[in-house]
Each structure stands twice: as C-alpha cells, then as structure tokens.
C-alpha atoms as a PDB file:
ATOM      1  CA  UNK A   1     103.067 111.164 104.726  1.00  0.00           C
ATOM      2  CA  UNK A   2     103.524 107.699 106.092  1.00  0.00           C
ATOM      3  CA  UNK A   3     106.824 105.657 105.803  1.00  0.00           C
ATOM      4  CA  UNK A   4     107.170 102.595 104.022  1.00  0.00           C
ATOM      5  CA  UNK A   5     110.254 100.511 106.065  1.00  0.00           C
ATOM      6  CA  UNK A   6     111.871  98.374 103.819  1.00  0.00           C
ATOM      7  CA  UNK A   7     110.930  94.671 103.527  1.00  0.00           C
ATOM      8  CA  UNK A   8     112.559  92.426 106.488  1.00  0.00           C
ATOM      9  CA  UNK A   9     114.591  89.145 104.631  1.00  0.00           C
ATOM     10  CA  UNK A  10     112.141  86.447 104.854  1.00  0.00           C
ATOM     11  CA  UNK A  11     109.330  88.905 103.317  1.00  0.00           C
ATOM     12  CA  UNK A  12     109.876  87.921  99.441  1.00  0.00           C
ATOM     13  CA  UNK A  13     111.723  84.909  98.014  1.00  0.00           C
ATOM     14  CA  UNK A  14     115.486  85.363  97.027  1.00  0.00           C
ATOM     15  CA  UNK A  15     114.854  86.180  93.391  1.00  0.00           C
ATOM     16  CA  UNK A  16     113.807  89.886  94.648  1.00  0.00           C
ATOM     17  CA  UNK A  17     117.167  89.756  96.718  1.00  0.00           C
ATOM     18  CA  UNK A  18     119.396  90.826  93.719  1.00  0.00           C
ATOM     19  CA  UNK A  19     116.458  94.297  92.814  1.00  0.00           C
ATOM     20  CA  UNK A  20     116.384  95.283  97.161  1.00  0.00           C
ATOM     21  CA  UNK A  21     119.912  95.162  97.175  1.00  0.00           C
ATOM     22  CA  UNK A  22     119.896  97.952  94.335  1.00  0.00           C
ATOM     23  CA  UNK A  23     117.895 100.283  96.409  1.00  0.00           C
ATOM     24  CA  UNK A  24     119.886 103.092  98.421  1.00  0.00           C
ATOM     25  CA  UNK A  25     117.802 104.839 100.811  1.00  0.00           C
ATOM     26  CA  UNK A  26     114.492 104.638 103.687  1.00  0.00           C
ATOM     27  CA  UNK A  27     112.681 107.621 102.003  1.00  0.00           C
ATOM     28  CA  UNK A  28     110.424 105.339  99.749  1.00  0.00           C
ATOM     29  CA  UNK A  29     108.455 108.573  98.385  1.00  0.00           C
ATOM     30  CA  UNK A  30     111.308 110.614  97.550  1.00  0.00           C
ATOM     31  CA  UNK A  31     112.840 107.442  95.562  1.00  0.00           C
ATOM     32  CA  UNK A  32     109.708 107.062  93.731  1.00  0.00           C
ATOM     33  CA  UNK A  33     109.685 110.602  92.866  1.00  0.00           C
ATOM     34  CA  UNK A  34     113.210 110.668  91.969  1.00  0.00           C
ATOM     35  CA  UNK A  35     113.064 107.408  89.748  1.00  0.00           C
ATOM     36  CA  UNK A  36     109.893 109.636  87.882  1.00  0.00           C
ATOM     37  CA  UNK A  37     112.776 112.636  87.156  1.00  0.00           C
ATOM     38  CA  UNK A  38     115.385 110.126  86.295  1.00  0.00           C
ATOM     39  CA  UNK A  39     113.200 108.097  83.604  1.00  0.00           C
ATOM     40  CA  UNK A  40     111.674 111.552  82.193  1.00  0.00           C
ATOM     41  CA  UNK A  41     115.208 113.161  82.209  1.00  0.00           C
ATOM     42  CA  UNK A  42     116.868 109.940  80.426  1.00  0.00           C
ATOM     43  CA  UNK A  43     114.455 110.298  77.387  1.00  0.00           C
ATOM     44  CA  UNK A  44     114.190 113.753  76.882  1.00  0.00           C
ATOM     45  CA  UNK A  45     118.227 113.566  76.456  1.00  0.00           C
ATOM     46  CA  UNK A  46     118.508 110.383  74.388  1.00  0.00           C
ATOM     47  CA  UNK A  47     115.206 111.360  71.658  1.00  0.00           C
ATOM     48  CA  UNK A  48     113.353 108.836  69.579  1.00  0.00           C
ATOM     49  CA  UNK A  49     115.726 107.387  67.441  1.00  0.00           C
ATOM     50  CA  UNK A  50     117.248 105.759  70.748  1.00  0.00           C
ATOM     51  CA  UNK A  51     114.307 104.890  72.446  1.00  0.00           C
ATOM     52  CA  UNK A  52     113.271 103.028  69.105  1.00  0.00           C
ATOM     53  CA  UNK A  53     116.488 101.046  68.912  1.00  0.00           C
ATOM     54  CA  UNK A  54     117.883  97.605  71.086  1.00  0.00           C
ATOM     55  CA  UNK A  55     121.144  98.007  72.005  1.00  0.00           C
ATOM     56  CA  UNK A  56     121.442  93.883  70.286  1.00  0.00           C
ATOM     57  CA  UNK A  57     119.775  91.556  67.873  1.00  0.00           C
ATOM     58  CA  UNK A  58     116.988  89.798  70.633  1.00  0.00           C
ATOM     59  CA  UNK A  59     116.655  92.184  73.162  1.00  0.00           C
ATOM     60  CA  UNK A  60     114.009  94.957  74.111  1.00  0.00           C
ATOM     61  CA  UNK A  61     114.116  98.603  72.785  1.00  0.00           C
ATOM     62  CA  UNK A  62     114.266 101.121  75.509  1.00  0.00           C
ATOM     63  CA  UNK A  63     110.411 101.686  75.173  1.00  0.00           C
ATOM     64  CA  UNK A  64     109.623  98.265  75.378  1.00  0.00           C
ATOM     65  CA  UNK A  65     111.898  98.422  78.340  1.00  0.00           C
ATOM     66  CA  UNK A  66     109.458 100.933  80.432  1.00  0.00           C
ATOM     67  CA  UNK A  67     106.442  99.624  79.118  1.00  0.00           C
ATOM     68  CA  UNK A  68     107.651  96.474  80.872  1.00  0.00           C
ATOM     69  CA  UNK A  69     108.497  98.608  83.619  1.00  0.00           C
ATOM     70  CA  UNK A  70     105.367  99.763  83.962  1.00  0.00           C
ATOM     71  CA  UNK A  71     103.132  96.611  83.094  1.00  0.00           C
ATOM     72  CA  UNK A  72     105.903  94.933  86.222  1.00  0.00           C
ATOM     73  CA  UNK A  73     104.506  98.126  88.719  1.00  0.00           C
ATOM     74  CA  UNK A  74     101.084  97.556  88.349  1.00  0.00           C
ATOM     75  CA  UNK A  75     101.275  93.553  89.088  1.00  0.00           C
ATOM     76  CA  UNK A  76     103.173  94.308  92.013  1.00  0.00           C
ATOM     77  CA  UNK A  77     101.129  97.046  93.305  1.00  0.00           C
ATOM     78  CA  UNK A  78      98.167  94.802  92.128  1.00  0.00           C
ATOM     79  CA  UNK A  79      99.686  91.661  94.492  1.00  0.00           C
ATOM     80  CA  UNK A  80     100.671  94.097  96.955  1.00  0.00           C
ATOM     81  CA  UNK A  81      96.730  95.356  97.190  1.00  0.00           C
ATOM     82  CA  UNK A  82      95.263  92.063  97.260  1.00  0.00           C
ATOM     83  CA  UNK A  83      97.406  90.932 100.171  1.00  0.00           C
ATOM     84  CA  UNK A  84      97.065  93.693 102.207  1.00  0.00           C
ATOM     85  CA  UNK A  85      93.576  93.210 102.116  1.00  0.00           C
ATOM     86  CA  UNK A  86      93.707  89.626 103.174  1.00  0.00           C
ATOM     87  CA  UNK A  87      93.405  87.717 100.292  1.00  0.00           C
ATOM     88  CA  UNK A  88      93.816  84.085 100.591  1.00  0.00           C
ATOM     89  CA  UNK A  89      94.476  82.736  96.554  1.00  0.00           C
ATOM     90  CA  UNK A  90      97.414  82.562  95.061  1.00  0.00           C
ATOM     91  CA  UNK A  91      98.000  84.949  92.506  1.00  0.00           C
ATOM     92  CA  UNK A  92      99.786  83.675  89.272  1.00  0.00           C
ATOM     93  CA  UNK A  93     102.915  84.795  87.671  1.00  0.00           C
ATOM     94  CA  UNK A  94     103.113  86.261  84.679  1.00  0.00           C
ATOM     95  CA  UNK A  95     105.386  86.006  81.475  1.00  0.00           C
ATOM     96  CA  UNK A  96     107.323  89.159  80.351  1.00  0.00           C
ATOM     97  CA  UNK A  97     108.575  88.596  77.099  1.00  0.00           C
ATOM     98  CA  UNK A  98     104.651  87.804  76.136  1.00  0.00           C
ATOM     99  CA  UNK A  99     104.042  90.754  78.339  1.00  0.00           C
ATOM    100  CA  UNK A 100     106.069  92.628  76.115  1.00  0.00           C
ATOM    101  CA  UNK A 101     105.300  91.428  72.796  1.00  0.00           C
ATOM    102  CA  UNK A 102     101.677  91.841  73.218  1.00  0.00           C
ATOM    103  CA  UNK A 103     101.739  95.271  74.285  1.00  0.00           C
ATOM    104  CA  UNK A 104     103.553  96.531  71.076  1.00  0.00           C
ATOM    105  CA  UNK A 105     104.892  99.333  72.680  1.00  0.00           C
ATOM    106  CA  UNK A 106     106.529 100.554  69.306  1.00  0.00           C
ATOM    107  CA  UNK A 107     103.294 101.588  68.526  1.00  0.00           C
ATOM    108  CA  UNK A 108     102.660 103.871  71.719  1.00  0.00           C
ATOM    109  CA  UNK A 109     104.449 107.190  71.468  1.00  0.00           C
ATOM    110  CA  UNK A 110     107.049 108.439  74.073  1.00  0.00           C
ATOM    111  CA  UNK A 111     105.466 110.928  75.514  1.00  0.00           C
ATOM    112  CA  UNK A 112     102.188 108.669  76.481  1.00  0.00           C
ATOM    113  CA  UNK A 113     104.962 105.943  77.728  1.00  0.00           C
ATOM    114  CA  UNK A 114     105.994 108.304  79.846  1.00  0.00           C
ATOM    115  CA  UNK A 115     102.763 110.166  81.067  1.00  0.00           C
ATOM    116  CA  UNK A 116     101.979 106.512  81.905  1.00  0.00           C
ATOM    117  CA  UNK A 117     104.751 105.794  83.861  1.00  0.00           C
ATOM    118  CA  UNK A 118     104.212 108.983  85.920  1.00  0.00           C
ATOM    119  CA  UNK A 119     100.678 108.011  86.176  1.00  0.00           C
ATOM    120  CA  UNK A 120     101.391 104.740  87.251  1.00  0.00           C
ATOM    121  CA  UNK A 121     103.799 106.431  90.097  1.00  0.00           C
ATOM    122  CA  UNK A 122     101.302 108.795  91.561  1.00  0.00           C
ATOM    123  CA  UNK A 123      98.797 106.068  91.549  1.00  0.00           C
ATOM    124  CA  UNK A 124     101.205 103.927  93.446  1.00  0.00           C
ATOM    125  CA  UNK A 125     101.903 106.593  96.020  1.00  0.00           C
ATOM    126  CA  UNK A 126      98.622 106.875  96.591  1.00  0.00           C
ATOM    127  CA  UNK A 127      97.645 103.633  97.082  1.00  0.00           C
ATOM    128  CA  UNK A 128     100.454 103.357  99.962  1.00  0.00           C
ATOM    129  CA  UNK A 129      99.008 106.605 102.039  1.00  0.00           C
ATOM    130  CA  UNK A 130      95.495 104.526 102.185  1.00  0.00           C
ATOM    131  CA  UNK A 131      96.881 100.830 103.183  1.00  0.00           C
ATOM    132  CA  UNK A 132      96.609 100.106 106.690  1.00  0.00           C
ATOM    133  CA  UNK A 133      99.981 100.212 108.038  1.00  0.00           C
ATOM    134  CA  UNK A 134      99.298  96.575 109.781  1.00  0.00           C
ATOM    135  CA  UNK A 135      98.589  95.322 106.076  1.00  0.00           C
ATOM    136  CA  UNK A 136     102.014  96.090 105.199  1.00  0.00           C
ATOM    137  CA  UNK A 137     103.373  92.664 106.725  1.00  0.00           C
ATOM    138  CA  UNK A 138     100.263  90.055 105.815  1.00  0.00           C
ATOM    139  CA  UNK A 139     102.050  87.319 103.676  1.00  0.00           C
ATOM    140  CA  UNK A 140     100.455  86.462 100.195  1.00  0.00           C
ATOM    141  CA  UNK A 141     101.872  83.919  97.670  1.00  0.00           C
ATOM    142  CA  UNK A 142     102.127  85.201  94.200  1.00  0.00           C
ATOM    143  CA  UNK A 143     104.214  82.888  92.046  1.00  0.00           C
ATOM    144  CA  UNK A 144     103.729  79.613  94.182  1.00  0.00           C
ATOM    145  CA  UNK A 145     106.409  81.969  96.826  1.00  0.00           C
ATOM    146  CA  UNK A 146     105.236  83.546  99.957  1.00  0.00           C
ATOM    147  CA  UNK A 147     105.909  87.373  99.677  1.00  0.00           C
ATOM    148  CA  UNK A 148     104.614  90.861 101.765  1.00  0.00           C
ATOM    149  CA  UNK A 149     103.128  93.685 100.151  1.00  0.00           C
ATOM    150  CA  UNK A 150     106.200  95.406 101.783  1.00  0.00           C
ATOM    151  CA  UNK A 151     108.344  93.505  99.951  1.00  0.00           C
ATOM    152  CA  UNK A 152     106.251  94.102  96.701  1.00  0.00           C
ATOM    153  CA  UNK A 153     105.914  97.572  97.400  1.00  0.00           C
ATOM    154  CA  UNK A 154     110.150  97.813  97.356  1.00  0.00           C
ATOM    155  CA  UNK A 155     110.745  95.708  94.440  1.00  0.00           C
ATOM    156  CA  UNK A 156     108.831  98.313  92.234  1.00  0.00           C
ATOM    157  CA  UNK A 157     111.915 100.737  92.805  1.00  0.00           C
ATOM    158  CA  UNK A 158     114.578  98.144  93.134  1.00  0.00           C
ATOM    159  CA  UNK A 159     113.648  96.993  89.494  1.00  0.00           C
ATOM    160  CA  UNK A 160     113.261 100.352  88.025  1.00  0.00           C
ATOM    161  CA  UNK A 161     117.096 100.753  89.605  1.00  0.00           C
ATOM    162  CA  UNK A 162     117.920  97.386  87.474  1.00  0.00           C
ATOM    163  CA  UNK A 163     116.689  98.431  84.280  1.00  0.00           C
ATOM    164  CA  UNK A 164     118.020 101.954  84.594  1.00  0.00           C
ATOM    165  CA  UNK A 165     121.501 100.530  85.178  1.00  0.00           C
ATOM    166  CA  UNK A 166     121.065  98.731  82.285  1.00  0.00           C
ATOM    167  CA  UNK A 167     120.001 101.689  80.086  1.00  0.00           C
ATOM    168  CA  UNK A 168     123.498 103.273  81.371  1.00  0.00           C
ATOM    169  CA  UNK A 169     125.921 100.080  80.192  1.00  0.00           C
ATOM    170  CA  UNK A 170     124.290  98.871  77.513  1.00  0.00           C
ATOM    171  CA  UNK A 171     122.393 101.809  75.587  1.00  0.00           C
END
C-alpha cells in the first residue's frame, strides 16, 4: 500500500493547524483503521441512551456528532479529489450546524451511523491507493484558502482525533 506523508506547513491554512497537531503517527492507513475500531468500540460501550443525549443545553448529541464527522470526511475527500485532479474553481465552504440540522441524524439508527462511517473509511482508503502520488501536492482553494489534498487527506483523522477527545471530557 502506498504512504500518505503528512501535509508540509504551508499546505492548508492555520485553522487545520490545531486538528494536524492532534495526529500521532506516519502510518495514515493504520490510523484510519484504528479511528474505525475506536468509534465502533466507543458506541457499543456507551448504548443508545448516550448516543441520544448532549452532554449541554445547545450542543450536538453524540450521533449528530459522527454524522458530522462523516458529512466533514466526505467534503474533504471530495476537495481532496477535485484537486488532485487539477481542478481550477474554488470550492465553497460549507456550514455545519445547517449541516447538522438538516441531516436529522436522530432519526438514523446507530448501527447505520456507524456502517456509514466505516463505509465512508474504506471508501476513503481507497480513493488514496488510486491518486497519483504527484497529485498529492497540487494546491486547490476551498474556502477562499489555498490547501493540498495532502493536507485534506490528514485533517480527516486529525478531526476525528478532536471530536473523540471531546466524547472523552465532555460525555
């Protein structure tokens, strides 16, 4: 299987800074697969009631929280496909919490969450083993910000690793 190196500073705007810095590690496939075990593993342990229930008045359950996760994968892996194939448009942002409140994700069961999350993994992995590793570097701009699909590719774990530390403090 082919490496992914980690993103060079200069690759993404700062924002992503505070997600790449989460990120322990070079194996990019083992990580992925390993975030997959974690996520599974976290709510087969916690059940339903908790995955149905914010830890505060305003703020996402923990399904809404991997739907999000999810929905946040597939734009980046979206980005990180059109810029590796050379496109030249800037691709838009997009707005989570309407992200989130449109997807009603209280209405999707666990288990489908979850089969789409692993889904969405494999997917991802498999998209990497057919990029061109010279695509890897072309710059994009996605959110008026020049970023890599390197970089994109990276964030995808380093934000899973942000939300999972926040299902450990705050749920």
């Amino acid at each position: 299987m082919k490496t992914l190196m980690q993103p060079n500073k200069g690759d993404y705007s700062d924002f992503y800074s505070s997600y790449l810095n989460l990120i322990k590690g070079d194996d990019y496939y083992a990580l992925i697969l390993d975030q997959i075990d974690l996520m599974i593993n976290l709510f087969q342990e916690k059940g339903n009631k908790w995955a149905d229930t914010a830890y505060a008045e305003g703020k996402w359950t923990p399904k809404e929280v991997l739907g999000h996760i999810i929905d946040t994968e597939r734009i980046m892996a979206f980005r990180a496909l059109c810029f590796a194939r050379g496109e030249k448009s800037s691709l838009p942002g997009f707005d989570q919490e309407h992200y989130v409140l449109n997807a009603r994700f209280s209405d999707v069961s666990i288990e489908d969450l979850l089969e789409d999350f692993v889904t969405q993994r494999i997917s991802l992995l498999s998209l990497i083993k057919t990029l061109p590793s010279n695509s890897h570097d072309l710059v994009g701009y996605a959110n008026g910000s020049p970023i890599t699909p390197r970089a994109l590719l990276w964030i995808i774990p380093g934000h899973f690793e942000h939300h999972y530390q926040i299902f450990q403090e705050k749920y």
